[in-house]
N, C-alpha and C. Protein backbone atom coordinates (compact mmCIF):
# COMPACT_ATOMS: atom_id res chain seq x y z
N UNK A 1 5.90 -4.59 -20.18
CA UNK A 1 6.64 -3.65 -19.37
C UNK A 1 5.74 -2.49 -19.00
N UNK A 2 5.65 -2.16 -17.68
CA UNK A 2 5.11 -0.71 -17.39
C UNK A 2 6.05 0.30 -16.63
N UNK A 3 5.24 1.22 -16.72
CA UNK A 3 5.97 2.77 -16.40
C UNK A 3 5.74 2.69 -14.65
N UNK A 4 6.24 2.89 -13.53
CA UNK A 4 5.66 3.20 -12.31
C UNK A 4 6.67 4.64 -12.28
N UNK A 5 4.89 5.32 -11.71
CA UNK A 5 5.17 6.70 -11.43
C UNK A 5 5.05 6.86 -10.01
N UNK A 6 5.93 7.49 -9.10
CA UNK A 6 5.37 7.49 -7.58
C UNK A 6 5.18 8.87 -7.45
N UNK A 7 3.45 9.04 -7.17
CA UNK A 7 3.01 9.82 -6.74
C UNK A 7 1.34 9.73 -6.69
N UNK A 8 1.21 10.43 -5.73
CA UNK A 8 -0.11 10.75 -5.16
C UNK A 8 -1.43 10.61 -6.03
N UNK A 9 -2.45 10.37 -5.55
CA UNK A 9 -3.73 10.11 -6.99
C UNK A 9 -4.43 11.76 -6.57
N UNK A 10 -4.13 11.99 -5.51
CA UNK A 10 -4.38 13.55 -5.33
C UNK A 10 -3.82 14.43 -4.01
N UNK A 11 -3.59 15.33 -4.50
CA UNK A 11 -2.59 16.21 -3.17
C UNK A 11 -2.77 16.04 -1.97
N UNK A 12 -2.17 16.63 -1.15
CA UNK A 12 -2.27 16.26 0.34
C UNK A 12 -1.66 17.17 1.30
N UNK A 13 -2.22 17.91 1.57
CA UNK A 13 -1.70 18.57 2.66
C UNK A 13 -2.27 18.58 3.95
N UNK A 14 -0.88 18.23 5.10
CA UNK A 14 -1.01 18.05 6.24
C UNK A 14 -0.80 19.76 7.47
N UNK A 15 -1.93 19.67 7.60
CA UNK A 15 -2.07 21.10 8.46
C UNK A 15 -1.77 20.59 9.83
N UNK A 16 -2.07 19.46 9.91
CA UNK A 16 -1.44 19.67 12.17
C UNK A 16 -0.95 18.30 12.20
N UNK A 17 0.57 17.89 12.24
CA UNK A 17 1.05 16.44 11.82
C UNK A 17 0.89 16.12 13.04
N UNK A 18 0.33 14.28 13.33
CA UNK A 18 0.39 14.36 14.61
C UNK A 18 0.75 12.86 14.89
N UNK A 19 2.12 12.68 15.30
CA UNK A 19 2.33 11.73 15.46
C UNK A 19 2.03 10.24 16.08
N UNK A 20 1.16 10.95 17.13
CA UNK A 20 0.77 9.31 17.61
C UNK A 20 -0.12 8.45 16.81
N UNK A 21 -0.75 9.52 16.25
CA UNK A 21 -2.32 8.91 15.21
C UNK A 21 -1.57 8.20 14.53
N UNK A 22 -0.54 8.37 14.01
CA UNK A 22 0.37 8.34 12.41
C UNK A 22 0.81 6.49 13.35
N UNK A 23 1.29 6.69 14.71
CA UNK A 23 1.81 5.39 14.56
C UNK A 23 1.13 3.95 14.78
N UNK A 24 -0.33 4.50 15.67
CA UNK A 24 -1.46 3.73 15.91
C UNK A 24 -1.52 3.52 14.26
N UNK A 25 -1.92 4.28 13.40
CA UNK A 25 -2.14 3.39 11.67
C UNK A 25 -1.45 2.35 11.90
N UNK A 26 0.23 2.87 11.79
CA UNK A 26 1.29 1.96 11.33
C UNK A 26 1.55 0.79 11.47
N UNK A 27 0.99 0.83 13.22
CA UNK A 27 0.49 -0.51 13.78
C UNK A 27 -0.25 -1.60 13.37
N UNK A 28 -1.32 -0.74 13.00
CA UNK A 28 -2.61 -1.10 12.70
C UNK A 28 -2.58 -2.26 11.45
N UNK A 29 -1.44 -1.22 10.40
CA UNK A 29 -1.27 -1.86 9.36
C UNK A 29 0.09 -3.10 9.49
N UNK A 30 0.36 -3.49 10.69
CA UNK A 30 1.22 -4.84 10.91
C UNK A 30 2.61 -4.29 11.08
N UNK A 31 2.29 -2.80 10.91
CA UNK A 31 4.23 -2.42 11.08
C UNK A 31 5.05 -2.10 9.53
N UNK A 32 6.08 -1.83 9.59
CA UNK A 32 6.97 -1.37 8.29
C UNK A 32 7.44 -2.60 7.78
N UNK A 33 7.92 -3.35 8.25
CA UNK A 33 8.27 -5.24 8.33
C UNK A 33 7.31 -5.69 8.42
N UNK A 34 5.73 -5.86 8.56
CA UNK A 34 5.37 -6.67 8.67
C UNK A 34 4.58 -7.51 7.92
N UNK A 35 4.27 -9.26 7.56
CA UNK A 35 3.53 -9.29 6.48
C UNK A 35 2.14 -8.80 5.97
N UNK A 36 1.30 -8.40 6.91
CA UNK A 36 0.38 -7.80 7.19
C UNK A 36 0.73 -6.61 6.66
N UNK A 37 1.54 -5.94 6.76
CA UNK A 37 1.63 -4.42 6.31
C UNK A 37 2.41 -4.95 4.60
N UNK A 38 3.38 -5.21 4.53
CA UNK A 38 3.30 -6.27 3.17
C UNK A 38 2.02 -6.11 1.96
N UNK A 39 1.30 -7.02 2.60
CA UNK A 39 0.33 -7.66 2.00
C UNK A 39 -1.20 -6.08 1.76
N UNK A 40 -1.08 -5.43 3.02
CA UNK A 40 -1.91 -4.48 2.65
C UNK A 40 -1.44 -3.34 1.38
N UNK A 41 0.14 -2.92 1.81
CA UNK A 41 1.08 -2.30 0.54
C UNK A 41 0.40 -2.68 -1.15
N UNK A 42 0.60 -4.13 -1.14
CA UNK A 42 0.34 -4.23 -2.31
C UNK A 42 -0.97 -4.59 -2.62
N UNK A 43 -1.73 -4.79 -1.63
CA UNK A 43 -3.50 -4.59 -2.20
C UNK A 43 -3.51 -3.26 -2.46
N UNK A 44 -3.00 -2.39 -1.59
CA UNK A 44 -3.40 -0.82 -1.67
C UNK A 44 -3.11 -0.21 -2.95
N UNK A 45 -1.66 -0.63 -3.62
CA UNK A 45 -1.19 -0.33 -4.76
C UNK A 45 -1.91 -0.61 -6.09
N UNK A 46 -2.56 -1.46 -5.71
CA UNK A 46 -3.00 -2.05 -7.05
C UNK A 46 -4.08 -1.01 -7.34
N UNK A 47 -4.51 -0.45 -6.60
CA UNK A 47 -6.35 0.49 -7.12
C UNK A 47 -5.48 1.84 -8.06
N UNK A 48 -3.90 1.80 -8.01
CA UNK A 48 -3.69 2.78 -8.90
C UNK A 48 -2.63 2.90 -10.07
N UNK A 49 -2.94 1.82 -9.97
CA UNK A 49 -2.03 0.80 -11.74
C UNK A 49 -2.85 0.88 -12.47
N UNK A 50 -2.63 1.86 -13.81
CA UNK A 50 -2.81 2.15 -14.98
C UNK A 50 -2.96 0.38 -15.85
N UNK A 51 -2.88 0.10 -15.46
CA UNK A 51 -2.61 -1.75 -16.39
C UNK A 51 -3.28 -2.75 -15.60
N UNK A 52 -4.34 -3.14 -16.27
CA UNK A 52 -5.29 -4.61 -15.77
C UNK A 52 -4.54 -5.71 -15.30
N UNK A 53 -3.12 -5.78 -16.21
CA UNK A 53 -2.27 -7.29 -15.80
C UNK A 53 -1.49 -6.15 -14.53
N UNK A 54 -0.85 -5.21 -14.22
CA UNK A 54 -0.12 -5.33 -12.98
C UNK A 54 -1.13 -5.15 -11.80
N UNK A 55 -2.50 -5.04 -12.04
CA UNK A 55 -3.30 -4.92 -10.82
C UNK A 55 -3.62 -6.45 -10.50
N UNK A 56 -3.59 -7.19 -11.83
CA UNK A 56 -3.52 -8.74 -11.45
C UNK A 56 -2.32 -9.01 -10.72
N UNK A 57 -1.44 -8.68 -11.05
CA UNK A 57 0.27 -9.27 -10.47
C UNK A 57 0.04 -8.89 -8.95
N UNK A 58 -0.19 -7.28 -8.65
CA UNK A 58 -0.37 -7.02 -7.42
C UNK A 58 -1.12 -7.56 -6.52
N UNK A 59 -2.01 -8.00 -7.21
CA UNK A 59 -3.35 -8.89 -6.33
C UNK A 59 -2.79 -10.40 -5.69
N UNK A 60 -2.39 -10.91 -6.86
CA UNK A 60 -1.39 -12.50 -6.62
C UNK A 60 -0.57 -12.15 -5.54
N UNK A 61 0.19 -11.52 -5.75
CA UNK A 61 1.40 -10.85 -4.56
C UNK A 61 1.08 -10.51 -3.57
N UNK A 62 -0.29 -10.10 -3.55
CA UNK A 62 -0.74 -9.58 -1.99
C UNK A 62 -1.43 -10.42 -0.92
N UNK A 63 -2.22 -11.58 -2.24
CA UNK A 63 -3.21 -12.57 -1.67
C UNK A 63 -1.89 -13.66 -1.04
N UNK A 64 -0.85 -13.92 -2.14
CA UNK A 64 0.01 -14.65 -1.39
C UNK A 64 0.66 -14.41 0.14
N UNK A 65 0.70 -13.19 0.48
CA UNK A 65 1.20 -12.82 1.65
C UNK A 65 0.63 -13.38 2.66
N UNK A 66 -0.77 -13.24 2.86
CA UNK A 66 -1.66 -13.93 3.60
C UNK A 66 -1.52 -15.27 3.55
N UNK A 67 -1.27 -16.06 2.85
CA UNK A 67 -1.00 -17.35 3.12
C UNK A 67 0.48 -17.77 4.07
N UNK A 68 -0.19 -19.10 4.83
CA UNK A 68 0.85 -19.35 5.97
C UNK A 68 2.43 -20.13 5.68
């Protein structure tokens, strides 16, 4: 069993928010639905799991996405 904490690996402050940049990423990353954005979610997650086995779990979960 592990603990998930949601939050930041370091602060962040946004001085000039700017939306179009923000949605070109979003895109970029396959969308809020998409498996592509999916699959990047949980590669991304894994670099900040405290635990060797859930960065394994996350990895399985993410590599699976990519498959057809």
């Amino acid at each position: 069993m592990w603990l998930y904490e949601k939050k930041l690996e370091y602060p962040v402050k946004i001085k000039n928010p700017n939306p179009a940049l923000a949605k070109v990423i979003i895109s970029q990353l396959g969308g809020p639905d998409g498996e592509l954005g999916a699959a990047t979610r949980y590669l991304q997650q894994r670099y900040s799991m405290p635990s060797s086995k859930v960065k394994g779990i996350l990895t399985d979960v993410g590599t699976e996405e990519f498959a057809p």
